[in-house]
PDB file of N, CA and C in Angstrom:
ATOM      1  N   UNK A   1       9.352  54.474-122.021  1.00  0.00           N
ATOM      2  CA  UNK A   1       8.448  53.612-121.296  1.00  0.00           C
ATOM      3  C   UNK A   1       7.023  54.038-121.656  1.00  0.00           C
ATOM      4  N   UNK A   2       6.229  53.030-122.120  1.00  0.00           N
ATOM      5  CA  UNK A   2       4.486  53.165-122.770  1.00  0.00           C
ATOM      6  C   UNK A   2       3.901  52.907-121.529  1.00  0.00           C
ATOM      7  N   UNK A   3       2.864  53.628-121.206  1.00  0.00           N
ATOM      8  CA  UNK A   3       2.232  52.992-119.775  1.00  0.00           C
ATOM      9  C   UNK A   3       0.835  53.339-120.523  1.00  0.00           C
ATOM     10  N   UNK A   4      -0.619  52.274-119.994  1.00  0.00           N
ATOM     11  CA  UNK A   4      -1.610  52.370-120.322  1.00  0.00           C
ATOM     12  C   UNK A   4      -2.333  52.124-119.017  1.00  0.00           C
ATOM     13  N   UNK A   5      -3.707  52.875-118.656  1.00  0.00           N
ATOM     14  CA  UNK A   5      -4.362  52.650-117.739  1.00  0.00           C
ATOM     15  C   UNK A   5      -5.431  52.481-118.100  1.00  0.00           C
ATOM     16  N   UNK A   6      -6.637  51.343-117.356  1.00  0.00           N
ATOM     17  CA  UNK A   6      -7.972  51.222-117.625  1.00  0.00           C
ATOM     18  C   UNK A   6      -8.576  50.683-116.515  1.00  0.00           C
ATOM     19  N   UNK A   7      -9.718  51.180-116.937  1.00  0.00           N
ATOM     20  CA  UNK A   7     -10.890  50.537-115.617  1.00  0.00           C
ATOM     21  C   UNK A   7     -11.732  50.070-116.282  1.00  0.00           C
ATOM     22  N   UNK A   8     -12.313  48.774-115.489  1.00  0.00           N
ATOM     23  CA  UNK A   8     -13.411  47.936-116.046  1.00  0.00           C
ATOM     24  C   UNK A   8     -14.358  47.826-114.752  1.00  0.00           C
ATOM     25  N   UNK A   9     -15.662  47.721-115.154  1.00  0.00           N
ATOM     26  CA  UNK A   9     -16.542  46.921-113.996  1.00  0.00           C
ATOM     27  C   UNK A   9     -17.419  47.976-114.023  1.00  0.00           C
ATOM     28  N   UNK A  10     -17.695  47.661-112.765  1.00  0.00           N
ATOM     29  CA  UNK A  10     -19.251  49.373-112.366  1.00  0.00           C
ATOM     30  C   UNK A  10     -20.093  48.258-112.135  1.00  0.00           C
ATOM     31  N   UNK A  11     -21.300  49.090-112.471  1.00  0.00           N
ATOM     32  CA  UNK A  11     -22.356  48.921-112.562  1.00  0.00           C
ATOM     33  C   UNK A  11     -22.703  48.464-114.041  1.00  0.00           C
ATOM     34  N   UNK A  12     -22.297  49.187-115.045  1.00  0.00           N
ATOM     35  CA  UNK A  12     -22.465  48.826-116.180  1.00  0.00           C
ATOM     36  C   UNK A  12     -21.744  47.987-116.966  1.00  0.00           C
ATOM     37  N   UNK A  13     -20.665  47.672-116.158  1.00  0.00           N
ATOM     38  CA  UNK A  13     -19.559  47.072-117.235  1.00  0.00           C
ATOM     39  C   UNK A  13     -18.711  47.415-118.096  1.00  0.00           C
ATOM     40  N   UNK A  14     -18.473  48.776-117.546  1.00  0.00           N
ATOM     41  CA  UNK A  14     -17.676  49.465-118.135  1.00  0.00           C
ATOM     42  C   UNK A  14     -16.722  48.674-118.778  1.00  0.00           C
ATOM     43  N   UNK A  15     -15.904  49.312-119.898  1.00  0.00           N
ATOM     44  CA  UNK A  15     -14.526  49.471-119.630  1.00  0.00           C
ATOM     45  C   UNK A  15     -13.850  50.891-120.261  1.00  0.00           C
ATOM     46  N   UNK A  16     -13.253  51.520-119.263  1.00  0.00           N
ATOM     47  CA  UNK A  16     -12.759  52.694-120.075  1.00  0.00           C
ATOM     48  C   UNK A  16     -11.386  53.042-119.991  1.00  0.00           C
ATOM     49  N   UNK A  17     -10.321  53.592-121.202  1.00  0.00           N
ATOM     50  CA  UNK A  17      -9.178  54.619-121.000  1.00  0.00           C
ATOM     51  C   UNK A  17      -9.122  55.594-120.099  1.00  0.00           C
ATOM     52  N   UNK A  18      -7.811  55.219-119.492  1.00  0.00           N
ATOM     53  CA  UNK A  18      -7.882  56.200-118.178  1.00  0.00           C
ATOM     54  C   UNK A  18      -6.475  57.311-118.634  1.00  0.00           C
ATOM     55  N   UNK A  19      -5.783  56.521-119.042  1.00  0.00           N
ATOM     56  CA  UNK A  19      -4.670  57.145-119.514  1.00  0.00           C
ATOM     57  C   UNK A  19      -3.491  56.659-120.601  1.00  0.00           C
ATOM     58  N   UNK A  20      -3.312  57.143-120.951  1.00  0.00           N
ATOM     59  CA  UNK A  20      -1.871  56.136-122.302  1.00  0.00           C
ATOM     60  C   UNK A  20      -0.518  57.325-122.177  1.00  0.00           C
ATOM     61  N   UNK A  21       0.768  56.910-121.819  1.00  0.00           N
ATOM     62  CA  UNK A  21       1.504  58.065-122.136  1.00  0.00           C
ATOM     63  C   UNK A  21       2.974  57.144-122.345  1.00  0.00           C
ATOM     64  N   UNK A  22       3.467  57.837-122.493  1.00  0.00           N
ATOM     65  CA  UNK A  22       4.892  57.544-123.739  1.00  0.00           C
ATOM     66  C   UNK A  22       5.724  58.426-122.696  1.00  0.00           C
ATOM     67  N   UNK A  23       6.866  58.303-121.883  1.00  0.00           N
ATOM     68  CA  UNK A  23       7.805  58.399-120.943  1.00  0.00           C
ATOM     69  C   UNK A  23       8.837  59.818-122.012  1.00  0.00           C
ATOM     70  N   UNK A  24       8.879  58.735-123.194  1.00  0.00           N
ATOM     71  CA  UNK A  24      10.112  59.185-124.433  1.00  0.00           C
ATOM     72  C   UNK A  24       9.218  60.712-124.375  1.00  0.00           C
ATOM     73  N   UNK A  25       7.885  61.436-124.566  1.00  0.00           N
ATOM     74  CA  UNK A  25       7.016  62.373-124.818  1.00  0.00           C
ATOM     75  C   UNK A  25       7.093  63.431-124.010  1.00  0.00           C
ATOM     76  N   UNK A  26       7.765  62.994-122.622  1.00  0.00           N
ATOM     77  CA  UNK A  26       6.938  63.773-121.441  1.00  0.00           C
ATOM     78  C   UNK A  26       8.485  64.748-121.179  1.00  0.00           C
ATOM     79  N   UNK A  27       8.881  65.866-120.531  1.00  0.00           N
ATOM     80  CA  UNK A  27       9.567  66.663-119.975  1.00  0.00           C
ATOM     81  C   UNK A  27      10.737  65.288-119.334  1.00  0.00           C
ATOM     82  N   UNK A  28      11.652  65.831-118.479  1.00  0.00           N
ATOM     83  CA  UNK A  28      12.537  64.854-118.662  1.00  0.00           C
ATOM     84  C   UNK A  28      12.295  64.670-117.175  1.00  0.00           C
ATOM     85  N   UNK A  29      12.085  65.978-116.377  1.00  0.00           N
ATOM     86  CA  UNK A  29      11.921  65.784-114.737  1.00  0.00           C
ATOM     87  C   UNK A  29      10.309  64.912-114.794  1.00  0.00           C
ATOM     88  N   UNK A  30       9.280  64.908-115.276  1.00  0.00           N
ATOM     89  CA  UNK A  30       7.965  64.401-115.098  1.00  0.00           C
ATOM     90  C   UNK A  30       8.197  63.402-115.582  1.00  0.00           C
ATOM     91  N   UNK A  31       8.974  62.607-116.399  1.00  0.00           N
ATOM     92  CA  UNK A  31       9.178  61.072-116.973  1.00  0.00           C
ATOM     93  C   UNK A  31      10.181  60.306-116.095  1.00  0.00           C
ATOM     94  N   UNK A  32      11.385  61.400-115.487  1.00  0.00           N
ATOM     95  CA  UNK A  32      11.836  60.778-113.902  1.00  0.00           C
ATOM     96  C   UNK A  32      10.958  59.929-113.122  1.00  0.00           C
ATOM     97  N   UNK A  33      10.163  60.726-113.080  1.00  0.00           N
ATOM     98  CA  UNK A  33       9.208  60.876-111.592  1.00  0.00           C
ATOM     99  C   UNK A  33       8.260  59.545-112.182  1.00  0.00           C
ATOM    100  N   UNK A  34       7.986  59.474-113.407  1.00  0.00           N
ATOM    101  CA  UNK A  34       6.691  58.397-113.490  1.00  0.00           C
ATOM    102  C   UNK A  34       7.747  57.095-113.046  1.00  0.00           C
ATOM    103  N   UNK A  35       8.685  57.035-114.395  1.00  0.00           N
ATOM    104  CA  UNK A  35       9.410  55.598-114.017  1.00  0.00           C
ATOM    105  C   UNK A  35      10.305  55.641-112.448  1.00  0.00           C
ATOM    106  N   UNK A  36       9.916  56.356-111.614  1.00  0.00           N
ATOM    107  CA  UNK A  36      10.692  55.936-110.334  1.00  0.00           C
ATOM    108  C   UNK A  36       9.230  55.316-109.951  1.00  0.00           C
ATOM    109  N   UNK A  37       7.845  55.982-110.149  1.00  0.00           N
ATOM    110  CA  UNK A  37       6.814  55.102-109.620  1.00  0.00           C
ATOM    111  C   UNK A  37       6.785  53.996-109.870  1.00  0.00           C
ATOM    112  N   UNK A  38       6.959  53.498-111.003  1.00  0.00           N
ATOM    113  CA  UNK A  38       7.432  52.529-111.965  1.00  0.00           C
ATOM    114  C   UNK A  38       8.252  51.346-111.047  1.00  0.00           C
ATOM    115  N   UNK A  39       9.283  52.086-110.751  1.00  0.00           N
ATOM    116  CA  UNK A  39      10.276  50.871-109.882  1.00  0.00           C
ATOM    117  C   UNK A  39       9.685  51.208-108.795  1.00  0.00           C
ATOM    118  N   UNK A  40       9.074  52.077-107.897  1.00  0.00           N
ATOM    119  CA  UNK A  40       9.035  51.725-106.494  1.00  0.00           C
ATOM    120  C   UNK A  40       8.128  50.700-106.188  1.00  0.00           C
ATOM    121  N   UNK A  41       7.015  50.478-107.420  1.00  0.00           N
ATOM    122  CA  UNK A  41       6.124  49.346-107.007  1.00  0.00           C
ATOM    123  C   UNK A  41       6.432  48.314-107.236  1.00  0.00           C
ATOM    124  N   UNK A  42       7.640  48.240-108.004  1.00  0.00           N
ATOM    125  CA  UNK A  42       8.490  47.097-108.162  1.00  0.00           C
ATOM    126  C   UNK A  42       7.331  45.950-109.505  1.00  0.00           C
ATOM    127  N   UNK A  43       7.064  46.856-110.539  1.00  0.00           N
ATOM    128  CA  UNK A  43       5.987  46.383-111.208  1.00  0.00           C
ATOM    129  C   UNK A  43       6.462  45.350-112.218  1.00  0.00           C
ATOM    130  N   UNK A  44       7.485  45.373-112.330  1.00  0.00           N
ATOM    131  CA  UNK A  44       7.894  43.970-113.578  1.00  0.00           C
ATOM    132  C   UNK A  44       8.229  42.933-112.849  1.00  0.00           C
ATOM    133  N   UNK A  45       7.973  42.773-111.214  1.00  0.00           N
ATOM    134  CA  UNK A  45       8.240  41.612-110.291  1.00  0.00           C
ATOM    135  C   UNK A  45       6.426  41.276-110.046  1.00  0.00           C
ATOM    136  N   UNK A  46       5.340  41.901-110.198  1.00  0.00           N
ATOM    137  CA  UNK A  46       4.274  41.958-109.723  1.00  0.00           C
ATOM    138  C   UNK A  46       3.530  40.764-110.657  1.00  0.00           C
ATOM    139  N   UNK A  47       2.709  40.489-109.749  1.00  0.00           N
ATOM    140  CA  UNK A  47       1.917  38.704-110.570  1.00  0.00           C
ATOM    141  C   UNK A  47       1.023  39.956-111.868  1.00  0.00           C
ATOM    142  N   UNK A  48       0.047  38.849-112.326  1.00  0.00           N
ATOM    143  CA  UNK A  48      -0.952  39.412-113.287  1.00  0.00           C
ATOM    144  C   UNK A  48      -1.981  40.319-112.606  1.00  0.00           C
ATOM    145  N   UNK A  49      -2.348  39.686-111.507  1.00  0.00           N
ATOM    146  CA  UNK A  49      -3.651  39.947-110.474  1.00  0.00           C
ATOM    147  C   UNK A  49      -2.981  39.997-109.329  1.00  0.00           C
ATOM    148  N   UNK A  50      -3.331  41.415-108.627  1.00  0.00           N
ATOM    149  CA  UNK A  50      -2.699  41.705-107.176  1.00  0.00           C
ATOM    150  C   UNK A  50      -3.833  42.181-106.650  1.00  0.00           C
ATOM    151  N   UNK A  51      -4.023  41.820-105.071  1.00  0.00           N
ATOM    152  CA  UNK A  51      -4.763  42.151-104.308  1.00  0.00           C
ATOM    153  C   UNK A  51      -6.092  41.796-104.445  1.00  0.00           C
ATOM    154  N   UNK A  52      -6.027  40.257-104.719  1.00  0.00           N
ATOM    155  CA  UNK A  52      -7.476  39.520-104.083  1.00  0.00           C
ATOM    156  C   UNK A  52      -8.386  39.630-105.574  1.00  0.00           C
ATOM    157  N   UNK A  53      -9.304  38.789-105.430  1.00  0.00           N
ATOM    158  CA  UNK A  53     -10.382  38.815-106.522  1.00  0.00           C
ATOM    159  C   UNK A  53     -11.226  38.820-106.170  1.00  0.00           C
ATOM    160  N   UNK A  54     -11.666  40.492-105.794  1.00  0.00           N
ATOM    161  CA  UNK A  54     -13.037  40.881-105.391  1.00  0.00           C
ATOM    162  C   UNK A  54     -14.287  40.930-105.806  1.00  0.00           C
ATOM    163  N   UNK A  55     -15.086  39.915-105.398  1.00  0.00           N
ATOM    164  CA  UNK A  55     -16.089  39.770-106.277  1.00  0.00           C
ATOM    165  C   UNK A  55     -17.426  40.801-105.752  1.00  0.00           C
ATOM    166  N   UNK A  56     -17.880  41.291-106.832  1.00  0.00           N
ATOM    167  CA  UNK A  56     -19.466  42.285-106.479  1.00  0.00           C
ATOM    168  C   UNK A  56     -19.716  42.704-108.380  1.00  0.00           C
ATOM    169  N   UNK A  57     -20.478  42.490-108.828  1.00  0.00           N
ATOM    170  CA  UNK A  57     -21.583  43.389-109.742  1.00  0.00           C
ATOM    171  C   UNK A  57     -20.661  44.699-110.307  1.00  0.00           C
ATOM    172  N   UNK A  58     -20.440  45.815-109.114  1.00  0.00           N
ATOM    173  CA  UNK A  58     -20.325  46.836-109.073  1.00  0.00           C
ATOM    174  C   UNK A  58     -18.575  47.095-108.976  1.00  0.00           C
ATOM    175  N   UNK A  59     -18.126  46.747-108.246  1.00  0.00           N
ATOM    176  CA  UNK A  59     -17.160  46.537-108.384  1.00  0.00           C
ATOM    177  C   UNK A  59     -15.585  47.064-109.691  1.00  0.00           C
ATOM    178  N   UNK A  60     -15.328  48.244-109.568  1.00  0.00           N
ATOM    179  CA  UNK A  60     -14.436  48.382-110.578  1.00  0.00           C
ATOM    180  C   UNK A  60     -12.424  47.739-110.372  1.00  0.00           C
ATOM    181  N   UNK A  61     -12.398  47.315-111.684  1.00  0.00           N
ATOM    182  CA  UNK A  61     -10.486  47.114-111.216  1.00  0.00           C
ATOM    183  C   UNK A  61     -10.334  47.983-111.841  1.00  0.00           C
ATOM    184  N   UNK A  62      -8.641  48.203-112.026  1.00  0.00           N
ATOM    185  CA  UNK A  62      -7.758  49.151-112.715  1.00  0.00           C
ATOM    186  C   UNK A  62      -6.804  48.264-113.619  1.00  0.00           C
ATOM    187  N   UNK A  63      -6.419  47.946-114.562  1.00  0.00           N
ATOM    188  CA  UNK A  63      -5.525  47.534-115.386  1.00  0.00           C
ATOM    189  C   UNK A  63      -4.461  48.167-115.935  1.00  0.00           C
ATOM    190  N   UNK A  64      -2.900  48.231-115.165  1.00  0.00           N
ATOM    191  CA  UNK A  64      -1.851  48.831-115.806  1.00  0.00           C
ATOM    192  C   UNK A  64      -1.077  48.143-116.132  1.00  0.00           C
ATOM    193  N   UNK A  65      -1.139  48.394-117.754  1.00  0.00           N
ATOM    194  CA  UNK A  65      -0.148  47.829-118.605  1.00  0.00           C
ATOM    195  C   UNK A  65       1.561  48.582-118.896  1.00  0.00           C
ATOM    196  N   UNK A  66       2.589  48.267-118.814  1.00  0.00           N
ATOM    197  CA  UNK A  66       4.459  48.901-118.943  1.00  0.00           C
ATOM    198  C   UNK A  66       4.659  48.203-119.873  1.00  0.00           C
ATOM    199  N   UNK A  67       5.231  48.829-121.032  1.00  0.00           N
ATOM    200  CA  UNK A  67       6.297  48.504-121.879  1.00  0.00           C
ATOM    201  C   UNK A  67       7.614  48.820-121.771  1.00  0.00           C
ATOM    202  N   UNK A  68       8.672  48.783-121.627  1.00  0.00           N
ATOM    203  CA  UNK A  68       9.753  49.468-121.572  1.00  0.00           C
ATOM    204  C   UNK A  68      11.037  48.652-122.143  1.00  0.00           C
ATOM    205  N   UNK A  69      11.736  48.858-122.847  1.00  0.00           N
ATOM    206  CA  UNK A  69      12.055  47.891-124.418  1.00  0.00           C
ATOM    207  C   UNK A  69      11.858  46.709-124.110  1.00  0.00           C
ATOM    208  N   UNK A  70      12.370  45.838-123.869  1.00  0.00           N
ATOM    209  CA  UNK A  70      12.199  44.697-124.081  1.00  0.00           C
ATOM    210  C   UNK A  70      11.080  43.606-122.608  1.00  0.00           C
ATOM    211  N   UNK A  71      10.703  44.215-121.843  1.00  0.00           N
ATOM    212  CA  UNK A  71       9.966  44.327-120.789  1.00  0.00           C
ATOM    213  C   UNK A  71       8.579  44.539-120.981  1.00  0.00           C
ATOM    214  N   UNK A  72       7.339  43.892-121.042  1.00  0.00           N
ATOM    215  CA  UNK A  72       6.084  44.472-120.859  1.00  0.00           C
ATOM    216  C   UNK A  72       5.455  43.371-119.559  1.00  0.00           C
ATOM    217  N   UNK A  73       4.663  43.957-119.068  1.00  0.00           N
ATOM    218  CA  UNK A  73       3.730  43.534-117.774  1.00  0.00           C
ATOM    219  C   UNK A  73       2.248  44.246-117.789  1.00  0.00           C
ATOM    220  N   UNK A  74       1.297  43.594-117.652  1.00  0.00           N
ATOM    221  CA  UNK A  74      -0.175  44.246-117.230  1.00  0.00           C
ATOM    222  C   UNK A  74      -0.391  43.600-115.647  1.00  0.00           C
ATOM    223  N   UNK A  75      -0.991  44.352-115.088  1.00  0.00           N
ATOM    224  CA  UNK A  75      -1.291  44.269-113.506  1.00  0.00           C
ATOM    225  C   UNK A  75      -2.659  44.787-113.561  1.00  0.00           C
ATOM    226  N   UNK A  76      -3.717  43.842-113.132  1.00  0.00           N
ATOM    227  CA  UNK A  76      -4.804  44.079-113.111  1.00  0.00           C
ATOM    228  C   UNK A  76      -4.684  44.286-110.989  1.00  0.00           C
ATOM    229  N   UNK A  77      -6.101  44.957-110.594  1.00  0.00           N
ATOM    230  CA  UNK A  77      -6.001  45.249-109.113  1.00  0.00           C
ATOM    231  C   UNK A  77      -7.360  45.901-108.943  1.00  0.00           C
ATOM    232  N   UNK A  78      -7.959  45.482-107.983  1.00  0.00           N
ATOM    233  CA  UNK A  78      -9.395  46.103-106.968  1.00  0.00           C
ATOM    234  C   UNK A  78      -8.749  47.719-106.958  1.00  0.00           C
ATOM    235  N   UNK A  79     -10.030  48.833-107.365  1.00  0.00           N
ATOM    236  CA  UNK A  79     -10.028  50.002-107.735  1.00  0.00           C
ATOM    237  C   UNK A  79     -10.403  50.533-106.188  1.00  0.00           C
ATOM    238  N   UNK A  80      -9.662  50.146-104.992  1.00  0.00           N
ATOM    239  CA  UNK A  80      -9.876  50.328-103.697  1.00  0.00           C
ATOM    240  C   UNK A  80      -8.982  50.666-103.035  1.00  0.00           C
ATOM    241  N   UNK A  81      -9.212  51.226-101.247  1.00  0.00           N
ATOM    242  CA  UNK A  81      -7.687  51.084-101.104  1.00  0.00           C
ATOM    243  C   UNK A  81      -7.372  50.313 -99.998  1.00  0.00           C
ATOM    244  N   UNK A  82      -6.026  49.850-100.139  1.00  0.00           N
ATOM    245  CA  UNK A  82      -5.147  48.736 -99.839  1.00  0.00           C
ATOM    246  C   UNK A  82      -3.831  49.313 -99.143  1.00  0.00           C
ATOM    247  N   UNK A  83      -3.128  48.227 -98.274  1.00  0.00           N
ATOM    248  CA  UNK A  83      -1.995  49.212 -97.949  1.00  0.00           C
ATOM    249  C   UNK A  83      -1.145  48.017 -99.042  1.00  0.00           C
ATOM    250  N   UNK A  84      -1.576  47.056 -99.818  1.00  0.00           N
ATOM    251  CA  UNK A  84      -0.508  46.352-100.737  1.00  0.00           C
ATOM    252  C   UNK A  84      -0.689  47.068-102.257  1.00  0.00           C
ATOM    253  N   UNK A  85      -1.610  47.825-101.955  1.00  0.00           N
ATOM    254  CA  UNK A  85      -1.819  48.439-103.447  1.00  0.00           C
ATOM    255  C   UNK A  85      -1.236  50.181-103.504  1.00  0.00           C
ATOM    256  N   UNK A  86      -0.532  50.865-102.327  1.00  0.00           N
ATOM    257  CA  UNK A  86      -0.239  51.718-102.429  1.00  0.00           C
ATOM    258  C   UNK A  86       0.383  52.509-103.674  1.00  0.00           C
ATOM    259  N   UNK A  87       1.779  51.849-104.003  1.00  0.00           N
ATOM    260  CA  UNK A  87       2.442  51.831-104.693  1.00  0.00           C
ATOM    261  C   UNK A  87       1.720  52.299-106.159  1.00  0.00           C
ATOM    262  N   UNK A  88       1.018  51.272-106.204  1.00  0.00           N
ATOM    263  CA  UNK A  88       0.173  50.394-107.553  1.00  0.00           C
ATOM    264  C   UNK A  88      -0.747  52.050-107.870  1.00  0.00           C
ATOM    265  N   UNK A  89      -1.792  52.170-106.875  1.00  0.00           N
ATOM    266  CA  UNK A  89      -2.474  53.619-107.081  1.00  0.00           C
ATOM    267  C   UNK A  89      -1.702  54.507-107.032  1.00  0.00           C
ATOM    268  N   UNK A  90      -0.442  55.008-106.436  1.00  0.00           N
ATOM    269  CA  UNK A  90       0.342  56.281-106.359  1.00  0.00           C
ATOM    270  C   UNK A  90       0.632  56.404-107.604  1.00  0.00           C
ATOM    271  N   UNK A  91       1.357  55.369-108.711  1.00  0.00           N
ATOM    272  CA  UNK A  91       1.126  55.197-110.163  1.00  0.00           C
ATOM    273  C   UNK A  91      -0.099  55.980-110.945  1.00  0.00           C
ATOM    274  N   UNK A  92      -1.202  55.549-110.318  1.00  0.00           N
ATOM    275  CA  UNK A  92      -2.255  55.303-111.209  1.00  0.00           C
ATOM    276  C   UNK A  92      -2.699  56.741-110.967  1.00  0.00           C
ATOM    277  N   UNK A  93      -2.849  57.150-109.507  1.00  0.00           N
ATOM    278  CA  UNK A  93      -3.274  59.135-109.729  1.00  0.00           C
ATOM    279  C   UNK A  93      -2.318  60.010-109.942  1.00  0.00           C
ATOM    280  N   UNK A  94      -1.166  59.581-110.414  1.00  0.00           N
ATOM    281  CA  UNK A  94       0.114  60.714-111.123  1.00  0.00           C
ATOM    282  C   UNK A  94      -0.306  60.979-112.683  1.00  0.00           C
ATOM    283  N   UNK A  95      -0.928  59.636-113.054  1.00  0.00           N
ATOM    284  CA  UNK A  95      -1.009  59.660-114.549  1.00  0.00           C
ATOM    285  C   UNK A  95      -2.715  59.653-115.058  1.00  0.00           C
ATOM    286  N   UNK A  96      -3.360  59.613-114.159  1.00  0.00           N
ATOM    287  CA  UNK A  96      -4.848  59.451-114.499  1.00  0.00           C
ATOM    288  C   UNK A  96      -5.751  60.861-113.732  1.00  0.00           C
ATOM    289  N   UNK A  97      -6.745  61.281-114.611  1.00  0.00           N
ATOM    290  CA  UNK A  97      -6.994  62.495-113.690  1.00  0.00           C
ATOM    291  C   UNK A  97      -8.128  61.991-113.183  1.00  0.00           C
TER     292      UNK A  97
END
């Protein structure tokens, strides 16, 4: 499983790499643990855009992209917190520092 993370927005307009990792790469207990995050957010059922389209200037999202063979999904989401985005961030600070 390929997972990619990014953030866009700010102030400046960012956009930056937050993280890229390869499941096949990782120890076998720490690649458990990502793809159970994986299913608990239930992310290959999840729309494109979750949790509202927050508009401000400043404002950053998060963009996580899954490959996993024949399966890919990107989930864009407000870089905030949410109790519908739990899941979605528990993902995103396992794999992003």
């Amino acid at each position: 499983m390929k997972i990619t993370i990014q953030r866009t927005g700010g102030f400046a307009g960012l956009q930056e790499a937050l993280a890229s990792v390869d499941t096949d790469q990782m120890p076998a207990a720490e690649a458990r643990r990502v793809e159970e995050l994986v299913a608990k957010a239930a992310f290959f059922d999840l729309p494109a855009i979750v949790g509202g389209n927050i508009k401000g200037a400043d404002v950053y999202r998060l963009r996580v992209t899954v490959t996993d063979k024949s399966r890919h999904q990107s989930v864009e989401f407000p870089d905030h917190d949410s109790p519908e985005l739990t899941s979605l961030r528990a993902l995103v600070r396992s794999l992003a520092p």
